[in-house]
Protein backbone atom coordinates (compact mmCIF):
# COMPACT_ATOMS: atom_id res chain seq x y z
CA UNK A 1 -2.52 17.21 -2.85
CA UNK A 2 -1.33 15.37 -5.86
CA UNK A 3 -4.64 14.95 -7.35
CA UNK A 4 -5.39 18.69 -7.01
CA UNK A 5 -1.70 19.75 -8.57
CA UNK A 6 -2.51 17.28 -11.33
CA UNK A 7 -5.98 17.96 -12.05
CA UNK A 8 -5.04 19.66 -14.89
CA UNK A 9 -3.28 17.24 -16.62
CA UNK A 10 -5.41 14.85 -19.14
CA UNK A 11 -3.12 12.19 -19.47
CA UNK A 12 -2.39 11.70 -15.64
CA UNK A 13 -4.20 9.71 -12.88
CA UNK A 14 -3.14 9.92 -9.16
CA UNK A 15 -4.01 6.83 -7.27
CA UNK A 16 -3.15 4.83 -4.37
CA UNK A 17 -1.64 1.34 -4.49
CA UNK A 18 -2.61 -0.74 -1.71
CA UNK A 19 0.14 -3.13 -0.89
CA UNK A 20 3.43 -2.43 -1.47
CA UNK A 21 5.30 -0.37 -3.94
CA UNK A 22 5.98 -3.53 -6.27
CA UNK A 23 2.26 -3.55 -7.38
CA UNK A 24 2.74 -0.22 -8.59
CA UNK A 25 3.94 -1.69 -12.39
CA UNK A 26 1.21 -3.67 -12.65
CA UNK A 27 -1.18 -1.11 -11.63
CA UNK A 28 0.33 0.88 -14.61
CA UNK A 29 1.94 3.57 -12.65
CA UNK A 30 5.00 5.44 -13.92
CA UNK A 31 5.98 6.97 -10.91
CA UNK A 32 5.78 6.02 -6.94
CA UNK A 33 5.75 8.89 -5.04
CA UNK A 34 6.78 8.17 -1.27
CA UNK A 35 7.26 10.46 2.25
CA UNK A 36 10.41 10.83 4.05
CA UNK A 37 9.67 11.60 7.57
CA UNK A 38 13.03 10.78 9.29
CA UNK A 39 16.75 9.29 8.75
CA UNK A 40 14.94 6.01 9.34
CA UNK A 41 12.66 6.20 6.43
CA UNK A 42 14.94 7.25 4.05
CA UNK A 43 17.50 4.71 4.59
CA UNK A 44 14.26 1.99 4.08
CA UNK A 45 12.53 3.78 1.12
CA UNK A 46 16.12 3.66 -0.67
CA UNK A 47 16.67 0.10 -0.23
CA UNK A 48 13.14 -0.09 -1.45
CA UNK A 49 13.17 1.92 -4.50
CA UNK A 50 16.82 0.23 -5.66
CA UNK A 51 14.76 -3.11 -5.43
CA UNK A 52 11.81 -1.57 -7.68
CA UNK A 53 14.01 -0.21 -9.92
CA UNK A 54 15.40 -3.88 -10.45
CA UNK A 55 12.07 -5.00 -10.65
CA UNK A 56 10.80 -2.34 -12.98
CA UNK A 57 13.24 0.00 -14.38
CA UNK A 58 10.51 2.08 -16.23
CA UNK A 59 8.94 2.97 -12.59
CA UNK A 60 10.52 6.54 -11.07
CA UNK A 61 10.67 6.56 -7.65
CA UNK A 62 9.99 10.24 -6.10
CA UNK A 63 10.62 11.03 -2.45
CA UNK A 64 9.27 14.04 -0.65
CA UNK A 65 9.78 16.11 2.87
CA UNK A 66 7.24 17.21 4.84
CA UNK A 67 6.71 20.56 6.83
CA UNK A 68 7.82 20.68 10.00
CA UNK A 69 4.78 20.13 11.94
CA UNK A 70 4.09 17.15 10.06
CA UNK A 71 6.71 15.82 10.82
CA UNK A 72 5.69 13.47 14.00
């Protein structure tokens, strides 16, 4: 989905990071863009992107919701 909304856009490249979030800097990104299924996840993917952004301040973290049905 992200490739296809950013197709467009020359000086953007949508990959995925194996590994955790933390290679992301070193893999160039400038943004990590992570789901948020449940309570649960957010409460992780915030502890997680406070430690990135000690790690790498120049990396955005970006969380998203999903429909309904995909939720489960």
């Amino acid at each position: 989905m992200l490739r296809e909304a950013c197709r467009e856009f020359a000086n953007v490249e949508v990959a995925l990071v194996p590994g955790w979030s933390w290679s992301c800097p070193r893999a160039g990104a400038a943004v990590i863009v992570r789901g948020l299924r449940a309570v649960s996840d957010f409460e992780f993917e915030l502890q997680m992107a406070s430690t990135n952004r000690e790690l790498a301040p120049e990396v955005e973290t970006i969380f998203f919701t999903p429909a309904p049905q995909y939720i489960m």
